[in-house]
Every structure is written in C-alpha cells, then in structure tokens.
Protein backbone atom coordinates (compact mmCIF):
# COMPACT_ATOMS: atom_id res chain seq x y z
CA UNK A 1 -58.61 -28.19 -4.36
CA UNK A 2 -58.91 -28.31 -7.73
CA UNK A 3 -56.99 -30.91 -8.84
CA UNK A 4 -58.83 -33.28 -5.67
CA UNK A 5 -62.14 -32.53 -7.33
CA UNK A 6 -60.38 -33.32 -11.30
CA UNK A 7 -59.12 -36.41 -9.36
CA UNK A 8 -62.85 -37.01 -7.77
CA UNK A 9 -61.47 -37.12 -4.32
CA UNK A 10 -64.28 -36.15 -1.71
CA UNK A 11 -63.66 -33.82 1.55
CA UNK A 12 -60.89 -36.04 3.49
CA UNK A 13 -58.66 -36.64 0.19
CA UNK A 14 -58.99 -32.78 -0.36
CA UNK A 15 -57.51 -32.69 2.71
CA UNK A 16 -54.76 -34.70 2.10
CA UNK A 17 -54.10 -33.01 -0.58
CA UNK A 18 -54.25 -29.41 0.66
CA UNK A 19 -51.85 -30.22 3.54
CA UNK A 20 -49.27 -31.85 1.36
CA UNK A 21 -49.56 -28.79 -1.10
CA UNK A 22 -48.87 -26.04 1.83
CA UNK A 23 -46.02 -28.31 3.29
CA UNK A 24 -44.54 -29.62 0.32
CA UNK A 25 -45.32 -27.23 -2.43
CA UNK A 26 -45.43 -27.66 -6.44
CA UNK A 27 -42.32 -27.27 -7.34
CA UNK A 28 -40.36 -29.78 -9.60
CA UNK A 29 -38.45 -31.56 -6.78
CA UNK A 30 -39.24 -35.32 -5.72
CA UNK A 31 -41.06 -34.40 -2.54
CA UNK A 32 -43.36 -31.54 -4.17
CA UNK A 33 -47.24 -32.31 -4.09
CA UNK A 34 -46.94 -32.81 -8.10
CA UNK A 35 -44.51 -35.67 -7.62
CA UNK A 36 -46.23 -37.02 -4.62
CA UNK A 37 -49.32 -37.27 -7.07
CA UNK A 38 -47.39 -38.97 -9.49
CA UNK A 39 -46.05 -41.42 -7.49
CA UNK A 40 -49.28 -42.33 -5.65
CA UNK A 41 -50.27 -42.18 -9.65
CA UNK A 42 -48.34 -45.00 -9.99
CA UNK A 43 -49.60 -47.29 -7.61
CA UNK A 44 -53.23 -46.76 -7.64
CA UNK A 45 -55.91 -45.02 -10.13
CA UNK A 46 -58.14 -42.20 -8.62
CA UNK A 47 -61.85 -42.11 -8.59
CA UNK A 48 -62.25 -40.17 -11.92
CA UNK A 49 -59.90 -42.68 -13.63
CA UNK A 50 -62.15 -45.41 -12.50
CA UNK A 51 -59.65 -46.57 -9.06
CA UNK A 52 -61.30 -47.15 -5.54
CA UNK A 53 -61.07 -43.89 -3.07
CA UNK A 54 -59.66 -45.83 -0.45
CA UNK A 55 -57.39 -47.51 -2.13
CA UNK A 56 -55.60 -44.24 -4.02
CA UNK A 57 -55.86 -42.56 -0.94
CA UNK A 58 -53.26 -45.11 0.90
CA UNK A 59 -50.87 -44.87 -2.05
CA UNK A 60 -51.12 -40.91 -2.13
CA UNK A 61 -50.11 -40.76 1.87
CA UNK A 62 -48.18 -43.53 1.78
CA UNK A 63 -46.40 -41.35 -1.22
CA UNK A 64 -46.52 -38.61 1.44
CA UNK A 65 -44.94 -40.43 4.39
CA UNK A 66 -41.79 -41.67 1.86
CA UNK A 67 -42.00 -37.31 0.91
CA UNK A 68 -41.48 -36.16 4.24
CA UNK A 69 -39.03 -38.82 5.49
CA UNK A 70 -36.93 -37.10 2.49
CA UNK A 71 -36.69 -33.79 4.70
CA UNK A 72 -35.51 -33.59 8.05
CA UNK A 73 -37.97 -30.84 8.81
CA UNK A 74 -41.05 -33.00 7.90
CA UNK A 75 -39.41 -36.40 9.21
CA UNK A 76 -42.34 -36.44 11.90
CA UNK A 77 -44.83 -38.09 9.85
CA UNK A 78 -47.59 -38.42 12.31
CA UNK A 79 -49.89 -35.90 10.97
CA UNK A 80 -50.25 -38.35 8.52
CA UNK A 81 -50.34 -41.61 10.45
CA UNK A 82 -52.11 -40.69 13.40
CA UNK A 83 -54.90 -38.38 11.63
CA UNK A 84 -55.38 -38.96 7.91
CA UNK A 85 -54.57 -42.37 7.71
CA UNK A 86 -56.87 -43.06 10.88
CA UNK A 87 -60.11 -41.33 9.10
CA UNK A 88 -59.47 -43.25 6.41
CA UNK A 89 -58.87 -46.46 7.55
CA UNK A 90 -62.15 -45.61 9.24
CA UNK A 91 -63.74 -45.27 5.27
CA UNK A 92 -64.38 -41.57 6.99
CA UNK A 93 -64.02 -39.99 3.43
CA UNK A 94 -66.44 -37.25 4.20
CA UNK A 95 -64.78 -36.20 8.05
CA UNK A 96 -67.97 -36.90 9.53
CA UNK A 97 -67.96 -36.42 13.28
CA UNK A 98 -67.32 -37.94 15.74
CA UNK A 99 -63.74 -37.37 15.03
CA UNK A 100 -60.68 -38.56 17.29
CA UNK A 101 -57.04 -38.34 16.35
CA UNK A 102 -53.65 -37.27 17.10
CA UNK A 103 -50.76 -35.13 15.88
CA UNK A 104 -47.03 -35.02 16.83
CA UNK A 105 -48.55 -36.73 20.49
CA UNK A 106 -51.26 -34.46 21.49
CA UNK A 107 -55.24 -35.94 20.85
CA UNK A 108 -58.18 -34.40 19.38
CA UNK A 109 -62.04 -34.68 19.58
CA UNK A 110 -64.80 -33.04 17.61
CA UNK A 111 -68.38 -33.86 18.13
C-alpha cells in the first residue's frame, strides 16, 4: 500500500498492486511485484512522476499478465482480465459500485 500511494495510485491500482504483492511476492525474481513494477516502469510513468493513471495502470497488469504466464500455478490470468482490467477500462479508479466482474468463470455483483 505504500508504495501505490508513493506511486499516487488511488483505491483500484492499490488493488492491483496488493494482489500482485500476495501472489507474486518481493523477492528478486522476474515475476516478483518489484520487477513487475519495474517493468510496467518501463512502459508508462505513474501519477506522482507526472504519467496518466490509466495509462500506467494497463502497463502494470499487462506486466502482471506476462508475470503469471511465467508460472504454471498463476497461468490463469483472469483475475486480471476479467476484474481489474474491466474496472479500469471502465476509468472505475475509485471501485465505485455498481460493480460486475468475473474470476476464473464465476460472476460477481456489488451494489
């Protein structure tokens, strides 16, 4: 959490963030949450460094997706696809409800 607030990140990219921490870790391997940073890093500036949300966001999951393709545990990327990327695709940067997605097939709705 606190590197999404250093980053300037609001509630859904602290989100992001969290879940690719407690899946992924920090360790010094390609696919830990540091190097997941660091690649999205590369692609796109985050809010604090003067980027667009939006746009950092896509290059931090889409840094995520090529992370868990890496491991054949994670390989089933659609907690990213079909939830994260939906919200923000949606510009839903604050999870305001309604919501609607899906994860690994199974659909969810909060008011």
């Amino acid at each position: 959490m606190k590197q999404g607030k250093k980053d300037g990140i609001g509630t859904l990219g602290q989100f992001a963030y969290y879940d690719a921490i407690v899946m992924h870790g920090d360790g010094s391997d390609s696919t830990s949450f540091s190097n997941i940073r660091k690649r999205a890093l590369s692609k796109a500036k985050p809010p604090a460094q003067g980027g667009d949300e939006v746009t950092y966001l896509h290059a931090f999951l889409d840094a995520r997706v090529w992370a868990m393709k890496q491991e054949a545990a994670h390989e089933d990327t659609s907690r990213v696809d079909t939830a994260q990327r939906v919200f923000l695709n949606k510009r839903n940067l604050s999870l305001n409800p309604p919501l609607d997605w899906k994860v690994y097939g199974d659909s969810f709705h909060i008011d």
